[in-house]
N, C-alpha and C. Protein backbone atom coordinates (compact mmCIF):
# COMPACT_ATOMS: atom_id res chain seq x y z
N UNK A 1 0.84 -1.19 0.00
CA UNK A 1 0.00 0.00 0.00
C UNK A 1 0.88 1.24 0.00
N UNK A 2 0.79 2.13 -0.85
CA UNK A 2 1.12 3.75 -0.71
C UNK A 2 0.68 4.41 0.21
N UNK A 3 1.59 5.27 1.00
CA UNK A 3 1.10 5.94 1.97
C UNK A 3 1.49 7.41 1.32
N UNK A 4 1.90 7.98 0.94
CA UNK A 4 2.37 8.97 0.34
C UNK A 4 3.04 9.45 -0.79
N UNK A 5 2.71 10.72 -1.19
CA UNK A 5 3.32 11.31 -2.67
C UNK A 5 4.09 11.99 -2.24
N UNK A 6 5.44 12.02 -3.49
CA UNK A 6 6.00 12.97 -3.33
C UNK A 6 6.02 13.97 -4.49
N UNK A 7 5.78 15.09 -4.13
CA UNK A 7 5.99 16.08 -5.29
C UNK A 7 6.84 17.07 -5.68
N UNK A 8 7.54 16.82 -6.49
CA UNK A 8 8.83 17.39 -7.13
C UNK A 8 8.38 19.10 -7.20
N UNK A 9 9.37 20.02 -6.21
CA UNK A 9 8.85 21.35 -5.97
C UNK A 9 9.94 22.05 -6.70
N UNK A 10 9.34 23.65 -7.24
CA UNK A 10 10.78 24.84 -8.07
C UNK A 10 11.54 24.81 -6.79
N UNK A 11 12.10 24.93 -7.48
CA UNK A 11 13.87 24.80 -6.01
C UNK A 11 14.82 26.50 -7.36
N UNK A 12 14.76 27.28 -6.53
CA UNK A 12 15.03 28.58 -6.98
C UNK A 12 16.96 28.11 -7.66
N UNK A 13 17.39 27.94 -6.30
CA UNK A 13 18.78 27.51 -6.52
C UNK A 13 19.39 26.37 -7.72
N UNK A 14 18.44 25.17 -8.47
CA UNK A 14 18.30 24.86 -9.25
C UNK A 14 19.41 24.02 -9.76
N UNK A 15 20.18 23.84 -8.12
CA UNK A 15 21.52 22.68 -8.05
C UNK A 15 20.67 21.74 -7.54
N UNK A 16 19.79 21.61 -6.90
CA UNK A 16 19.20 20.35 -6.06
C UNK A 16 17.74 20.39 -6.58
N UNK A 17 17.30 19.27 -6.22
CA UNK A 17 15.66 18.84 -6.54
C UNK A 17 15.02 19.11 -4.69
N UNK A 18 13.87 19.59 -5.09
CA UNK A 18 13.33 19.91 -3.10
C UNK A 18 11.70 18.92 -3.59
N UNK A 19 11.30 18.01 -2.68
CA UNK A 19 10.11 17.66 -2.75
C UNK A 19 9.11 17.55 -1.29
N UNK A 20 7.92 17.77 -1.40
CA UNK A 20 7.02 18.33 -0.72
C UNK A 20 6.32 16.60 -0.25
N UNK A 21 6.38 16.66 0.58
CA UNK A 21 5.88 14.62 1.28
C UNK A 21 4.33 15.24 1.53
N UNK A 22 3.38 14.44 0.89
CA UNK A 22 2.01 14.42 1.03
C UNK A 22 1.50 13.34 1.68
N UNK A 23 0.77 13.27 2.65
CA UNK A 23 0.09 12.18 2.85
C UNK A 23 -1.30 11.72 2.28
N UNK A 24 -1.55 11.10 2.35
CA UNK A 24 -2.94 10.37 1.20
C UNK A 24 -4.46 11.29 1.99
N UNK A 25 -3.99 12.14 3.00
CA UNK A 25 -5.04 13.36 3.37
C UNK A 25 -5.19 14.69 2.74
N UNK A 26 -4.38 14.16 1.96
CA UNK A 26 -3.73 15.95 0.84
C UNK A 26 -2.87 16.59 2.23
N UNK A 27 -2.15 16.14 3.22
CA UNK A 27 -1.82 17.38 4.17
C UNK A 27 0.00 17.07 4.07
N UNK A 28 0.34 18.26 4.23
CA UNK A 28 2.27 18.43 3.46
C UNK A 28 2.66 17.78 5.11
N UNK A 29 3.79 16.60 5.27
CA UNK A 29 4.45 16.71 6.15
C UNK A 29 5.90 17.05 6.40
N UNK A 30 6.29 17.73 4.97
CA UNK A 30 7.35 18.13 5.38
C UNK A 30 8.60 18.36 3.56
N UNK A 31 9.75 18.54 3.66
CA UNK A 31 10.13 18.47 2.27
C UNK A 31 11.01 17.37 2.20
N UNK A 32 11.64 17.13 1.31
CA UNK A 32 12.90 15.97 1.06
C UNK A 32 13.88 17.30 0.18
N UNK A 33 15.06 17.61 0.78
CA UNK A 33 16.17 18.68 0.01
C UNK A 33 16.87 17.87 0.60
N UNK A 34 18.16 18.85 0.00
CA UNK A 34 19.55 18.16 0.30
C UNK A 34 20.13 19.31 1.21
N UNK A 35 20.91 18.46 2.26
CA UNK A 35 21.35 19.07 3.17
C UNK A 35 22.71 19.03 2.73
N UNK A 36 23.38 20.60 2.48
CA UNK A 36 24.93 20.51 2.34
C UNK A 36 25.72 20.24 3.49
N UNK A 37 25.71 20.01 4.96
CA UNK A 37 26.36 20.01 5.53
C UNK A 37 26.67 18.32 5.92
N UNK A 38 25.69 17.57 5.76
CA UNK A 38 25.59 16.17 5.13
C UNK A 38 25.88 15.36 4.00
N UNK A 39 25.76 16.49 2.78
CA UNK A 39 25.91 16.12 1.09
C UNK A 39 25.19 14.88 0.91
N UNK A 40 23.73 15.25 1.40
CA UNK A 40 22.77 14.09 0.77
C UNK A 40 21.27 14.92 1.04
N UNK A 41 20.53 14.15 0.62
CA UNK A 41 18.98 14.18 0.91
C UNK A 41 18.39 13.81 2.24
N UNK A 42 17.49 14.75 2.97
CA UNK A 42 17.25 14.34 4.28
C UNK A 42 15.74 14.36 3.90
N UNK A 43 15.13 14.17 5.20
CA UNK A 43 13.56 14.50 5.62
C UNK A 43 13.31 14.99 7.18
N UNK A 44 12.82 15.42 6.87
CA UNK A 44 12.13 16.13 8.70
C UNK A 44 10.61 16.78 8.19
N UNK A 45 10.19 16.13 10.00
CA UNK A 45 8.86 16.69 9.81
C UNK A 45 8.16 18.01 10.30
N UNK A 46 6.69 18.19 10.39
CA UNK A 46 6.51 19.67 10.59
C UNK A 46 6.15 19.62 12.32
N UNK A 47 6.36 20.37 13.10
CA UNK A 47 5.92 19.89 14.02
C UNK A 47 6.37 18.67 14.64
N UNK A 48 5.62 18.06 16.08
CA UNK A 48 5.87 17.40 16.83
C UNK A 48 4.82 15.97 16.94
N UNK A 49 3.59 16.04 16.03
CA UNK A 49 2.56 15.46 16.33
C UNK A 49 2.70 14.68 14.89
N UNK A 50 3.59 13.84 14.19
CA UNK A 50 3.43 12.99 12.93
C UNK A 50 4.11 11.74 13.80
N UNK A 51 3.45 11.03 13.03
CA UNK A 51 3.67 9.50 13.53
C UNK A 51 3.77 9.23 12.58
N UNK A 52 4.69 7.88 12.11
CA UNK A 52 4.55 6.93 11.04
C UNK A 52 4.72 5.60 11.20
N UNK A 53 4.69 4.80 10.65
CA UNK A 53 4.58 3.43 10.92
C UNK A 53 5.95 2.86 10.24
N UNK A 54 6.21 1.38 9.93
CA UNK A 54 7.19 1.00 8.87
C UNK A 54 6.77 1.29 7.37
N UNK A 55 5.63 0.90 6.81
CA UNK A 55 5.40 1.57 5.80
C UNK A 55 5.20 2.61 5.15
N UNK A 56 5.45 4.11 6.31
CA UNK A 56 6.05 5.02 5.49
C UNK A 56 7.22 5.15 5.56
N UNK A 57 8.27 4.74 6.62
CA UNK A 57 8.77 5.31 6.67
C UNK A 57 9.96 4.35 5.74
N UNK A 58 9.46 3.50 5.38
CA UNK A 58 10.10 2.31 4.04
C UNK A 58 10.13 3.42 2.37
N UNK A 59 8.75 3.72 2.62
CA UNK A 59 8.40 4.96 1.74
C UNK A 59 9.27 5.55 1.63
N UNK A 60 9.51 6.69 2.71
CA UNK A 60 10.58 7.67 2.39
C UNK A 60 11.80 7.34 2.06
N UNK A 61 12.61 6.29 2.89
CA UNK A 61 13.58 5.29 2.91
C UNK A 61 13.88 5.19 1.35
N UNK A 62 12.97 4.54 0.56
CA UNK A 62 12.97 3.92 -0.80
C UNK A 62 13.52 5.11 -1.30
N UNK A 63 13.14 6.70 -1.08
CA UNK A 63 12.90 7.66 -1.91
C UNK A 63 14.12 8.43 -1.93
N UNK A 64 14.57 8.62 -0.84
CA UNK A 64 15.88 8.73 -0.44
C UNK A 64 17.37 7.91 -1.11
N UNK A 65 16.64 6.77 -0.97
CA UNK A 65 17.98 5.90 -1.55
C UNK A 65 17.97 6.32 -3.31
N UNK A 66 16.88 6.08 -3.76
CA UNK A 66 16.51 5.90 -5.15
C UNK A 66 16.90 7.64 -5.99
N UNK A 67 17.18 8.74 -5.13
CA UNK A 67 17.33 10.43 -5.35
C UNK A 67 19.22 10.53 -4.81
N UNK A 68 19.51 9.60 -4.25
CA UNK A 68 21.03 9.71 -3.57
C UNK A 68 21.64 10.10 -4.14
N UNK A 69 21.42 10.55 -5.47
CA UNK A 69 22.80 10.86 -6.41
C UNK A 69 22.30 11.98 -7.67
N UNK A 70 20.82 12.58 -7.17
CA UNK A 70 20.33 13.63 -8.04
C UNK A 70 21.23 15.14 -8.31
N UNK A 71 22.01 15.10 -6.87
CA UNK A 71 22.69 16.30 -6.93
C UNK A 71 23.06 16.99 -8.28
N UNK A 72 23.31 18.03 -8.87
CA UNK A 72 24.12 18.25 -9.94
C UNK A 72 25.07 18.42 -10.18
């Protein structure tokens, strides 16, 4: 089962891809960018009140691994 979309957002700077994590409520929990001080793709959420289970967070996991090397 899908628990979430991700949607590929304008990223001004236009070295990195930024995407917007939807949950299947239409509600944003947060973005997927790349953190330079890491030199990869992270996630964090909004707030203190998101929970996820293994199947999202396999989700994001997948999404992460599969973008690891989008940089430009």
């Amino acid at each position: 089962m899908k628990y979430l979309d991700f949607i590929e957002k304008n990223n001004p700077d236009k070295l990195t891809k930024v995407w917007e994590v939807m949950n299947k409520g239409n509600q944003s929990l947060e973005l997927i960018r790349y953190q330079n001080t890491w030199r990869k793709y992270v996630f964090s959420v909004y707030g203190d009140g998101s929970i996820f289970d293994a199947g999202c967070l396999s989700e994001i996991l997948s999404f992460l691994i599969q973008h690891k090397d989008d940089r430009q």
